[in-house]
Protein backbone atom coordinates (compact mmCIF):
# COMPACT_ATOMS: atom_id res chain seq x y z
CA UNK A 1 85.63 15.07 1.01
CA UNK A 2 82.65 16.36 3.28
CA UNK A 3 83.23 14.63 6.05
CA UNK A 4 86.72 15.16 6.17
CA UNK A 5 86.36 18.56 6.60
CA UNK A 6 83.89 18.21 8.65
CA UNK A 7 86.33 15.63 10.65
CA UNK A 8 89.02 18.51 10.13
CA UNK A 9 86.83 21.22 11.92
CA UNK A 10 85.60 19.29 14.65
CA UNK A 11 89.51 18.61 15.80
CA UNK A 12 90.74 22.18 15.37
CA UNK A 13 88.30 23.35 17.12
CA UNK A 14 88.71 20.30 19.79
CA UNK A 15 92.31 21.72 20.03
CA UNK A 16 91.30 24.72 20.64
CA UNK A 17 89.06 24.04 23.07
CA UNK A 18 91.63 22.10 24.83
CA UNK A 19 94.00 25.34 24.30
CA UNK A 20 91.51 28.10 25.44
CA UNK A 21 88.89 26.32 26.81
CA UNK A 22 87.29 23.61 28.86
CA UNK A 23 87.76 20.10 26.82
CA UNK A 24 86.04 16.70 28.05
CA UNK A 25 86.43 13.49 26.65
CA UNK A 26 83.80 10.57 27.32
CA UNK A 27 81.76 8.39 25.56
CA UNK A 28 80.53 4.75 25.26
CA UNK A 29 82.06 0.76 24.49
CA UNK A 30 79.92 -2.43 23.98
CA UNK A 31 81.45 -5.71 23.57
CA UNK A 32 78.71 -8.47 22.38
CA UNK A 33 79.11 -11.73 21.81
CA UNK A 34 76.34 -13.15 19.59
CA UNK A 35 75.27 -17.22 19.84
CA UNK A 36 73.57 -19.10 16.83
CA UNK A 37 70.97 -21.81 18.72
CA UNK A 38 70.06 -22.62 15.21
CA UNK A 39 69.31 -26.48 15.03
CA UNK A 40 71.86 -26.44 11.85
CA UNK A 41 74.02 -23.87 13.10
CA UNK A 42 74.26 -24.24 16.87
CA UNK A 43 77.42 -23.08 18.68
CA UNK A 44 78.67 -20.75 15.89
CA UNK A 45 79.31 -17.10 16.76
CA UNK A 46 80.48 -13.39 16.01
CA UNK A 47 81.31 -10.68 18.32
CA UNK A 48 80.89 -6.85 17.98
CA UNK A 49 82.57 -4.61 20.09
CA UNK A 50 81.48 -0.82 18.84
CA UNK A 51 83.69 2.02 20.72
CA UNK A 52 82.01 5.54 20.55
CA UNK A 53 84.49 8.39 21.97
CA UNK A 54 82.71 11.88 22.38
CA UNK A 55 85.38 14.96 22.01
CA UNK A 56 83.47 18.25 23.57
CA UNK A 57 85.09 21.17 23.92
CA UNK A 58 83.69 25.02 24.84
CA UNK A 59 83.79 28.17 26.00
CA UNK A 60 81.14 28.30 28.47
CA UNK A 61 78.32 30.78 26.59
CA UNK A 62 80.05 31.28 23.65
CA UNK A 63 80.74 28.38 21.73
CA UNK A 64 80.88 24.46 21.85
CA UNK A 65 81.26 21.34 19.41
CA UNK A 66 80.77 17.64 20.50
CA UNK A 67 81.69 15.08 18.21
CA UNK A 68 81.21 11.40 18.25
CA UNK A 69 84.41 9.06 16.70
CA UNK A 70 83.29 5.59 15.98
CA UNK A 71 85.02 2.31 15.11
CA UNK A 72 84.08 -1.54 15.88
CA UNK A 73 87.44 -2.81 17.88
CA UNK A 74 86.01 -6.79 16.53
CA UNK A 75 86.60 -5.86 12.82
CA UNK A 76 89.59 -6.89 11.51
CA UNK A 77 89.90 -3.98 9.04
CA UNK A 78 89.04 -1.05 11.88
CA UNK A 79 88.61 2.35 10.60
CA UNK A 80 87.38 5.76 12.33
CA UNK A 81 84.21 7.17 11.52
CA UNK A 82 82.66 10.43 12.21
CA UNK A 83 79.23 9.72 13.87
CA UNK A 84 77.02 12.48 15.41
CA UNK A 85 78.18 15.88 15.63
CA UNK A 86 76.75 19.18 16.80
CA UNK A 87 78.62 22.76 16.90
CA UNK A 88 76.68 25.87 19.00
CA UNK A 89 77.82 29.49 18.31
CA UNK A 90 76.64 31.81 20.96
CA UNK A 91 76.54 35.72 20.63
CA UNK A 92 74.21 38.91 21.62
CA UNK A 93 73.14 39.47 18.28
CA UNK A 94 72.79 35.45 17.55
CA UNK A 95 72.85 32.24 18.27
CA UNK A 96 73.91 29.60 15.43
CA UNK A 97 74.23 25.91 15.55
CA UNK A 98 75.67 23.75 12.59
CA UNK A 99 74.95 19.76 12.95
CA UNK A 100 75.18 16.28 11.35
CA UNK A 101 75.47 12.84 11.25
CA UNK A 102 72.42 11.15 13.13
CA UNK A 103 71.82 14.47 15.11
CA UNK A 104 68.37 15.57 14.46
CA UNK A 105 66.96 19.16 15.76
CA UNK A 106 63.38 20.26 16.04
CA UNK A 107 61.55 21.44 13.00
CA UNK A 108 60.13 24.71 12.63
CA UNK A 109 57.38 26.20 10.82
CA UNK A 110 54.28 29.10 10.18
CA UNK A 111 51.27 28.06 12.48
CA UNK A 112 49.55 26.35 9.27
CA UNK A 113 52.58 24.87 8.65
CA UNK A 114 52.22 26.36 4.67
CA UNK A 115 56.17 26.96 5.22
CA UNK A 116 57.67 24.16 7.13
CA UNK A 117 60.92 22.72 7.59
CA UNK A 118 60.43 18.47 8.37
CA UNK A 119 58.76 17.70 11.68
CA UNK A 120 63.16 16.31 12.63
CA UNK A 121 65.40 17.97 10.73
CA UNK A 122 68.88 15.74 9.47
CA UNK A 123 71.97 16.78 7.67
CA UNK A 124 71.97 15.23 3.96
CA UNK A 125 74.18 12.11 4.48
CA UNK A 126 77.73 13.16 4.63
CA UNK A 127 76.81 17.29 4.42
CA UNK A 128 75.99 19.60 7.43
CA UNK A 129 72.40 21.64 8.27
CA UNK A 130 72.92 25.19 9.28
CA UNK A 131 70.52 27.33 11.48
CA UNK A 132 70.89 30.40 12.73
CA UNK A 133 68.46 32.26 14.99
CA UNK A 134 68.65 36.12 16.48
CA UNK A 135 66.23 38.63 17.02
CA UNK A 136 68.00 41.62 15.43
CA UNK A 137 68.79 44.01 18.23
CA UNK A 138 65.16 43.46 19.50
CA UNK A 139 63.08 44.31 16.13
CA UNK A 140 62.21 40.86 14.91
CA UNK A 141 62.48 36.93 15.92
CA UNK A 142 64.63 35.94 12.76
CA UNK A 143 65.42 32.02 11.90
CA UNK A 144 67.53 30.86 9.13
CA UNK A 145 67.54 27.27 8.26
CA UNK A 146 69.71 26.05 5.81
CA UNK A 147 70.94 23.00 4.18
CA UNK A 148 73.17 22.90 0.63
CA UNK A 149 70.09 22.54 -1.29
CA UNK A 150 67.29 23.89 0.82
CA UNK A 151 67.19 27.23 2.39
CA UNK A 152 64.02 28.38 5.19
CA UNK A 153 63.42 31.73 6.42
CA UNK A 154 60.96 32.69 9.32
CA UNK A 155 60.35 35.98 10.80
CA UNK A 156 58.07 37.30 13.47
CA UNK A 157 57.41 39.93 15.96
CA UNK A 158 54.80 40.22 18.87
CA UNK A 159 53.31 43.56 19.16
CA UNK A 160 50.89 43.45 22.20
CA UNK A 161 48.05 40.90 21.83
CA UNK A 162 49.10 40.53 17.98
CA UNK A 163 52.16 38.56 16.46
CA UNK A 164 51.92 39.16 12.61
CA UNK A 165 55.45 36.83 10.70
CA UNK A 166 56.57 35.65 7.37
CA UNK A 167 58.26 32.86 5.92
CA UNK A 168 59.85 31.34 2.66
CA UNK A 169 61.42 28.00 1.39
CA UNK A 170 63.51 28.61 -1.31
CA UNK A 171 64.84 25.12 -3.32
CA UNK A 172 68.00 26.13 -4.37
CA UNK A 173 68.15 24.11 -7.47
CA UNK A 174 64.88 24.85 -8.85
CA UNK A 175 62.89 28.17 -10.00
CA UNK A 176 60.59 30.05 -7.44
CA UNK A 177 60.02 30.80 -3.70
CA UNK A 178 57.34 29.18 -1.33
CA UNK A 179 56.45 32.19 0.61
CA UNK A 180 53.46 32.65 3.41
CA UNK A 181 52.63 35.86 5.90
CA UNK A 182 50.78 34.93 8.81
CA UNK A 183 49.13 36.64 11.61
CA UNK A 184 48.09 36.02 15.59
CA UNK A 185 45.55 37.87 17.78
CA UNK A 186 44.93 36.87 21.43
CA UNK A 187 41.40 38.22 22.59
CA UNK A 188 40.68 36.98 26.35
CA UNK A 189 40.60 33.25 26.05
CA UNK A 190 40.67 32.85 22.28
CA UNK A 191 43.31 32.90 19.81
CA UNK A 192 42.85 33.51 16.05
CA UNK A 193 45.01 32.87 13.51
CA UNK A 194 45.25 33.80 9.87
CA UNK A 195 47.72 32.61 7.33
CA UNK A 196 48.23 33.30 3.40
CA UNK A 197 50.50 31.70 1.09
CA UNK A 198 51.59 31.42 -2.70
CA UNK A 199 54.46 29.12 -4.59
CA UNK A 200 55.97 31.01 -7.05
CA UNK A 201 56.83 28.61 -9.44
CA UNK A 202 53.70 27.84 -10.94
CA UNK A 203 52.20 30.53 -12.84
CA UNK A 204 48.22 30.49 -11.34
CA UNK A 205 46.71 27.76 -9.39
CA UNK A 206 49.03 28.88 -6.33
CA UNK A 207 47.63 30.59 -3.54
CA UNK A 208 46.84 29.02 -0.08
CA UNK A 209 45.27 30.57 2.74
CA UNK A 210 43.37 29.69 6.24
CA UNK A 211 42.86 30.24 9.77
CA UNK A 212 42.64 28.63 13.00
CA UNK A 213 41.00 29.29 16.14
CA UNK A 214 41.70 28.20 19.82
CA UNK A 215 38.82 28.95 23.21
CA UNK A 216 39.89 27.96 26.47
CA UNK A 217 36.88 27.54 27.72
CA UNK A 218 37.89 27.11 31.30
CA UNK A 219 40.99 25.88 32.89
CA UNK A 220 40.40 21.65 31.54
CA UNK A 221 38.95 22.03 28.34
CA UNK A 222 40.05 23.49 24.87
CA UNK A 223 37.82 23.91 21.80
CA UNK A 224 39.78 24.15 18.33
CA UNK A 225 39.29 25.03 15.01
CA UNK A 226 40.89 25.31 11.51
CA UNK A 227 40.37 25.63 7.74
CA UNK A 228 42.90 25.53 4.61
CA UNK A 229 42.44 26.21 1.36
CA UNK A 230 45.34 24.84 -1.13
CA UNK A 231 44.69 25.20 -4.85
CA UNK A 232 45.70 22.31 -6.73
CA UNK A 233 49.43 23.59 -8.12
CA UNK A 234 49.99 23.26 -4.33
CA UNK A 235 48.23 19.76 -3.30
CA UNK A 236 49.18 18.64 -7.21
CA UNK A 237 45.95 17.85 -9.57
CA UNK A 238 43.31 18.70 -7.63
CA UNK A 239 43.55 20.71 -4.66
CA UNK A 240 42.57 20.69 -1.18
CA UNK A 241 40.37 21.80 1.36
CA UNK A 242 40.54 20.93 5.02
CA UNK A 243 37.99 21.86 8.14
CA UNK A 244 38.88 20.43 11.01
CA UNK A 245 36.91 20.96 14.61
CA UNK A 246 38.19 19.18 18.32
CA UNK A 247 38.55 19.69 21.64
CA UNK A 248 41.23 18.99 24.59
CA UNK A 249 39.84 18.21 28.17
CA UNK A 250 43.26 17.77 30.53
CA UNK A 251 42.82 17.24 33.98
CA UNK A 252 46.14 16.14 36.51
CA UNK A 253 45.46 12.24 36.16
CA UNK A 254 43.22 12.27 32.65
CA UNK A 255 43.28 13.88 29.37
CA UNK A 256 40.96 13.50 26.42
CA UNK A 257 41.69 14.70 22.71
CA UNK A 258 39.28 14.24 19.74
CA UNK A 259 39.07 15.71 16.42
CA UNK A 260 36.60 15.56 13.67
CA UNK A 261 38.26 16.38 10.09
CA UNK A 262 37.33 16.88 6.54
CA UNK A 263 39.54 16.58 3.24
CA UNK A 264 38.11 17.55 0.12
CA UNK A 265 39.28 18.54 -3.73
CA UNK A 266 38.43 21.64 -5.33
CA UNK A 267 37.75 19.97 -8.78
CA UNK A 268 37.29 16.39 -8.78
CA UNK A 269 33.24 15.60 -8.63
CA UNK A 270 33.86 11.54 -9.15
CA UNK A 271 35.74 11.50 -5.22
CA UNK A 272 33.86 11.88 -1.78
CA UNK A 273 35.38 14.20 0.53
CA UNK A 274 36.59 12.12 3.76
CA UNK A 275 36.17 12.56 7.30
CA UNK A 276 38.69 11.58 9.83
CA UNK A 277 37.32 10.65 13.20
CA UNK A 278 40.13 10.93 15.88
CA UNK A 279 40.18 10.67 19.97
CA UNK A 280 41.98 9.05 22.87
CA UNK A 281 42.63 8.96 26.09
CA UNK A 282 45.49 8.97 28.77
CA UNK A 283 45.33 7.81 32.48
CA UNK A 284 47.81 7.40 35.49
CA UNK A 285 47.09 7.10 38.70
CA UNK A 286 49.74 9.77 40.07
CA UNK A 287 51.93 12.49 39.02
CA UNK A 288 55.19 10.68 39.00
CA UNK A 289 55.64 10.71 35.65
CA UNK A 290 55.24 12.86 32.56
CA UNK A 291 51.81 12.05 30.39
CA UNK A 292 54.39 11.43 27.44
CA UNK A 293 56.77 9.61 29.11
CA UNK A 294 54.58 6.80 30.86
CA UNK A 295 54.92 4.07 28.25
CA UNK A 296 58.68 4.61 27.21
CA UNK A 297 59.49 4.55 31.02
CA UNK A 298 57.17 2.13 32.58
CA UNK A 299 59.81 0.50 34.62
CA UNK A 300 60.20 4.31 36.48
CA UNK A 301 56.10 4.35 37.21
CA UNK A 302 54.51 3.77 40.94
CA UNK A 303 51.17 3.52 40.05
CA UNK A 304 49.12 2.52 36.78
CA UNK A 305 48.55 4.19 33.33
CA UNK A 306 46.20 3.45 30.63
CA UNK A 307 46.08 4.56 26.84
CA UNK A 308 43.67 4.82 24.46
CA UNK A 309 43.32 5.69 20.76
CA UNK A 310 40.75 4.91 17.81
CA UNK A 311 40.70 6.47 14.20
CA UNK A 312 37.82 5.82 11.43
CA UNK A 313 38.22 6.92 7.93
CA UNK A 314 35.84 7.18 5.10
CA UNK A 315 36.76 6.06 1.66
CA UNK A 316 36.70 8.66 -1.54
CA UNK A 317 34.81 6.05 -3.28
CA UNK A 318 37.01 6.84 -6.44
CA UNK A 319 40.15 4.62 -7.94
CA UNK A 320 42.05 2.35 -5.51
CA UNK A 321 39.94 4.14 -2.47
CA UNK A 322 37.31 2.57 -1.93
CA UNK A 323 36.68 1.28 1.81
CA UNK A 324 37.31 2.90 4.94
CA UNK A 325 40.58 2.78 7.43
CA UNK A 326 39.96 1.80 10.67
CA UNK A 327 42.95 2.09 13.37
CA UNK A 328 43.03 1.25 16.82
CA UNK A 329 45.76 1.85 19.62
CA UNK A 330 45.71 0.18 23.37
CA UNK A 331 48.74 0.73 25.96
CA UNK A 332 48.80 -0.12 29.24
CA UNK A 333 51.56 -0.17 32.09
CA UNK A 334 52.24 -0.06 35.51
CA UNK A 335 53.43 -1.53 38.86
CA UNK A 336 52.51 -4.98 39.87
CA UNK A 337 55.02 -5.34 43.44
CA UNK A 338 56.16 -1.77 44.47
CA UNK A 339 59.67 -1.06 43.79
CA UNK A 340 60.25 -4.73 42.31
CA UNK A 341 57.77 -5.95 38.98
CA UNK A 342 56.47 -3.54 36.17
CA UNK A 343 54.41 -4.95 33.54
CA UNK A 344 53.58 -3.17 30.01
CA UNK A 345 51.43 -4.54 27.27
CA UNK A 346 50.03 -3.08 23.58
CA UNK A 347 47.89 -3.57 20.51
CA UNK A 348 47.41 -1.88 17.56
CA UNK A 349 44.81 -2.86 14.80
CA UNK A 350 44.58 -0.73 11.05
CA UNK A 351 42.48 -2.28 8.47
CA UNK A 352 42.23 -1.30 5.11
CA UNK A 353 41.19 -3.43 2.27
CA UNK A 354 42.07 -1.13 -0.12
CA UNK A 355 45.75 -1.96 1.26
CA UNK A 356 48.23 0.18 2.68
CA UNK A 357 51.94 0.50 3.72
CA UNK A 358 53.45 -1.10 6.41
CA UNK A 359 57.41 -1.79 6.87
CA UNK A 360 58.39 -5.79 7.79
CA UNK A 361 61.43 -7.05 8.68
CA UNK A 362 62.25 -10.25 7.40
CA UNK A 363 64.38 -13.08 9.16
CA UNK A 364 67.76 -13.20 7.11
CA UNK A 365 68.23 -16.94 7.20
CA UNK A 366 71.31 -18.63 8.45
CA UNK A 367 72.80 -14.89 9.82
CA UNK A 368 71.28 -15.13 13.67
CA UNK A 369 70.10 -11.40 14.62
CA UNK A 370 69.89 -10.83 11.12
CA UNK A 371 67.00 -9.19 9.07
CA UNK A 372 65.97 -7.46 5.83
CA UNK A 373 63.45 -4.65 6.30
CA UNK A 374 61.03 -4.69 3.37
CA UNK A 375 57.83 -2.11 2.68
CA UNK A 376 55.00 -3.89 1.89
CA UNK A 377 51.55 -3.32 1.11
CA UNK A 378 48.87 -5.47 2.97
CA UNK A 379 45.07 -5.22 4.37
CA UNK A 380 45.11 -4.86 7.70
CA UNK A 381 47.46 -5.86 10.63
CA UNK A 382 47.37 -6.92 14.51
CA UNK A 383 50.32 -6.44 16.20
CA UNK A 384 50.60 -7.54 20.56
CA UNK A 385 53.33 -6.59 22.41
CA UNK A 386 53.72 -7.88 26.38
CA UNK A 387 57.11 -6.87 28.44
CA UNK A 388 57.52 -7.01 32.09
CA UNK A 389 60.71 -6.06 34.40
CA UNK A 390 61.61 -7.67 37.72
CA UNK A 391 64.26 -6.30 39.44
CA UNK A 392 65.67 -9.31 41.16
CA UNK A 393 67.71 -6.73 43.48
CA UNK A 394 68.87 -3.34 43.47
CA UNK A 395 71.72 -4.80 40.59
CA UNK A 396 69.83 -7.30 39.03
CA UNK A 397 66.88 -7.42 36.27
CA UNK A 398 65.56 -9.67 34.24
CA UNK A 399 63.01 -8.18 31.63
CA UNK A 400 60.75 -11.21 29.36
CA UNK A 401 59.39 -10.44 26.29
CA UNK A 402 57.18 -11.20 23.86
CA UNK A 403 55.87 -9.85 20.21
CA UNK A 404 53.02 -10.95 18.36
CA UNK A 405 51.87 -9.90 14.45
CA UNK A 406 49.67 -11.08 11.63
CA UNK A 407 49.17 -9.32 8.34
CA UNK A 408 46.53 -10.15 5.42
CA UNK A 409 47.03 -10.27 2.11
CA UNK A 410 50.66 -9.34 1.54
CA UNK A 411 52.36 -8.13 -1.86
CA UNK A 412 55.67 -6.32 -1.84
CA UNK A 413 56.13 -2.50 -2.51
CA UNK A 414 59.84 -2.29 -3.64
CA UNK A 415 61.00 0.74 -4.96
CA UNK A 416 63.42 0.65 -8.54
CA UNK A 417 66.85 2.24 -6.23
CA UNK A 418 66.40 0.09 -3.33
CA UNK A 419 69.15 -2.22 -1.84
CA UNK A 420 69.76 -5.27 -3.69
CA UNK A 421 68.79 -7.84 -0.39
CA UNK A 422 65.07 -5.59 -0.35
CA UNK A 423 64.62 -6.36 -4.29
CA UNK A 424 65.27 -10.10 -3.32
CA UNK A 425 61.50 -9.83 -2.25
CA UNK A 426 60.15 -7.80 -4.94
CA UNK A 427 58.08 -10.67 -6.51
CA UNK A 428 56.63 -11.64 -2.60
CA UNK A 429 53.23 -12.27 -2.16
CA UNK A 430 51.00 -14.04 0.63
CA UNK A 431 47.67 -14.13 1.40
CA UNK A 432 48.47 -13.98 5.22
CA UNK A 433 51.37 -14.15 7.42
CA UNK A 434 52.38 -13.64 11.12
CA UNK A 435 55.56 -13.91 13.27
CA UNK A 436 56.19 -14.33 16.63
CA UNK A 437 59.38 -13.29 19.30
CA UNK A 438 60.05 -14.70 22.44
CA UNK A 439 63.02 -13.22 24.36
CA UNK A 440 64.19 -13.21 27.91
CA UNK A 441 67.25 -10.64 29.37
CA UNK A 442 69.09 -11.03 32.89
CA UNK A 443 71.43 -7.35 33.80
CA UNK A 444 73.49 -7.64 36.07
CA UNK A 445 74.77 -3.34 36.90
CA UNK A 446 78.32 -3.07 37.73
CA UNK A 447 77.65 0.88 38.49
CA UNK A 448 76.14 3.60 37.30
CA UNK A 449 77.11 3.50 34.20
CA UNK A 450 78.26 -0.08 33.47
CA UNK A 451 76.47 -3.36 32.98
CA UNK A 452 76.89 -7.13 31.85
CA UNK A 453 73.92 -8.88 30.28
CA UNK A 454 72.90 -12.34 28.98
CA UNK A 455 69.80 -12.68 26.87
CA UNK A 456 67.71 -15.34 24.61
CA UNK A 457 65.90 -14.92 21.37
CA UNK A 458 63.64 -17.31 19.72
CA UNK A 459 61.46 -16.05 16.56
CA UNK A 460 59.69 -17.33 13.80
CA UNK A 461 57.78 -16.17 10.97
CA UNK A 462 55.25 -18.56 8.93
CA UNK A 463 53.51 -17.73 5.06
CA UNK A 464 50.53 -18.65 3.98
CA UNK A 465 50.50 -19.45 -0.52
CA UNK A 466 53.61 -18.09 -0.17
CA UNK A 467 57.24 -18.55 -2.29
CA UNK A 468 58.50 -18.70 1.31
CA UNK A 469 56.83 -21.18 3.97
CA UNK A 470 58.40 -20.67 7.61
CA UNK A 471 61.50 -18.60 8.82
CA UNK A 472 63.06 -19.31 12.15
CA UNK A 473 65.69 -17.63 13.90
CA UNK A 474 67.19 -17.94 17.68
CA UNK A 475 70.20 -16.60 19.47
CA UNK A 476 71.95 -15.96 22.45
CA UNK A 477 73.49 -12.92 23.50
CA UNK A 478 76.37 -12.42 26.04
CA UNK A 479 77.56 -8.49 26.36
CA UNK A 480 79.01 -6.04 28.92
CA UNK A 481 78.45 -2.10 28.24
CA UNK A 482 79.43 1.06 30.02
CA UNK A 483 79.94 4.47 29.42
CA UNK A 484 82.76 7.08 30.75
């Protein structure tokens, strides 16, 4: 019923917009042809061919919707779905936009983050999110985030060097209000913060309350500060409290971040408090490109960039806690023949032998391009990732690949409602296991916006005192793409 109303309003107003309005119609179509290399299943294949259509329609600066219509022209049985969709309502007094599907906006929240929304907000699958922001004829910066069982509130207004706000998160089907008021004060080159908060649904136990503080110290470097109290009906059974000290140093070609943080209870004498060591670094060689967009676009890069992260910490020496985490992050990219061959490589390390989570996709044997996603719980893991692009010509790429991981001591973690193929492996255990993916693309661009591609998969997955010994899995792909 939800989404066809929500199917109904995004047409009327389409209509409308074609009617009243400026209307434009685009959107995307992939046709892929998928090729078992399987020794036992060689030559068999499937194709997909997913069609997205995107309806927009406005009234330049006062309203819009965009809505994408989906359906898979290879399936036999083809129906029309509603995929993303996004409506923006734009006034003097406010602005309000009303979104679902896979859309995800920016969360929102108090500077301590005691009222926050989720770092990406979603719709509910199949329902809409709601928020509405206006500043109320120039008195106060008002936000109102809603979904059908979760409504947010924020409010704020800057007075000179101060900004004092307030917030609430009401769950609409439970008893009592999360509510915080918070306050900002710029003095020269520091900023202080103060925040207080209480959840009205417990009876004591409830309060919250901290502060942070940020000193540019001159135009590189950045010392920071913060401490929270949370009393334990808000961090359940025990409490928390958090002090956390660190320091930016951001140059044009280098920056530097490192924190030092503690996390204690209030009540709980048996546990340790831990510390959290944190820092990195970033460097290119050149401006070109964005600091956070020089390992997601390393093809785009005309010099070098390096990155560097490590994380260490201690163990509350109490119940299933009882060694430290160590994590470790490498990147590298950049340009081996100007304008023709990029190369990008990683490696990340976490060890733990207490055990924690980590998500692995299993090969779905004899499906090719086929896997099952299943959380487990293991003691540390190594994963390698290598990837180069060589553009052949200005049409032509051809991009190699190749993944490595091994994980210690494996045991499932399935939860009771998940899917019955992730319960298949609720019994799995191993004492180690790693996979490995080789792959190889050739593009060939037909424009701007339209390509043809061929590509080869091989990967393979091998247990050790394991129900399951080795899982292999290899493919060819054939596809053209474009978008209009």
């Amino acid at each position: 019923m939800k989404k066809a109303l929500v199917m109904t309003l995004i047409m009327v107003l389409a209509v409308a917009g074609i009617a009243s309005a400026e209307a434009k119609l685009g959107g995307s179509f992939k046709v892929e042809y998928v090729v078992d290399t399987d020794k036992d299943n060689a030559g068999k294949g499937s194709a997909e061919a997913p069609l997205t259509l995107t309806v927009t329609a406005e009234e330049e600066g006062v309203w819009s919707v965009s809505a994408d219509l989906e359906a898979d022209a290879a399936d036999g049985d083809t129906t029309v779905e509603v995929g993303d969709w996004s409506m923006n309502l734009t006034d003097d007094l406010f602005v309000a936009d009303l979104w679902g599907g896979g859309v995800e906006k920016d969360g929102i929240g108090t500077p301590l983050d005691f009222v926050a929304t989720e770092d990406d907000v979603a719709a509910g699958p199949e329902g809409a999110h709601l928020r509405v922001t206006s500043d109320v004829l120039g008195y106060v910066d008002l936000t109102l985030d809603y979904d059908p069982d979760e409504l947010f509130v924020f409010a704020s207004k800057a007075l000179n060097d101060i900004t004092v706000g307030g917030a609430i998160q009401k769950d609409l089907t439970t008893e009592g209000v999360l509510a915080a008021v918070h306050g900002e004060y710029v003095f020269g080159a520091a900023t202080l913060t103060g925040e207080v908060g209480m959840d009205t649904a417990e009876e004591d136990e409830n309060f919250m309350g901290g502060g942070k503080v940020s000193y540019k110290l001159n135009d590189q470097i950045t010392l920071k500060g913060k401490a929270t109290y949370k009393a334990k009906n808000i961090v359940k059974d025990y409490g928390e409290l958090l002090l956390e000290a660190g320091a930016d140093y951001v140059e044009d070609l280098f920056k530097v971040t490192g924190t030092v943080t503690m996390t204690d209870d209030l009540d709980y004498d048996d546990t340790k408090a831990t510390y959290k060591i944190k820092a990195n670094v970033t460097y290119r060689t050149n401006e070109d490109v964005a600091f956070g967009d020089l390992f997601d676009d390393y093809d785009t890069l005309t010099g070098y960039a390096a990155f560097a992260e490590a994380a260490y910490t201690t163990a509350k020496d109490f119940g299933d806690d009882l060694e430290p985490v160590m994590e470790a992050t490498l990147k590298g990219a950049g340009v081996a023949v100007p304008d023709m061959v990029w190369v990008y490589g990683e490696l990340k390390y976490k060890s733990d032998e207490d055990t924690f989570k980590d998500d692995f996709k299993f090969i779905d044997e004899p499906t090719p391009d086929a896997t099952v996603k299943v959380p487990l719980k293991v003691e540390n893991y190594l994963k390698l990732k290598a990837e180069g692009t060589v553009r052949l010509t200005d049409k032509v790429k051809v991009i190699p690949a190749i993944k490595y991981g091994q994980w210690t001591t494996v045991k499932a973690n399935v939860a009771d409602d998940a899917k019955e193929e992730v319960k298949n492996y609720a019994a799995f255990t191993a004492e180690d296991q790693n996979e490995l993916d080789l792959s190889a693309a050739m593009t060939y661009d037909l424009s701007d916006s339209s390509e043809v591609g061929v590509s080869y998969t091989y990967r393979t997955q091998k247990f050790t005192e394991a129900s399951i010994e080795q899982l292999d899995d290899s493919f060819a792909k054939v596809y053209f793409k474009t978008s209009f």
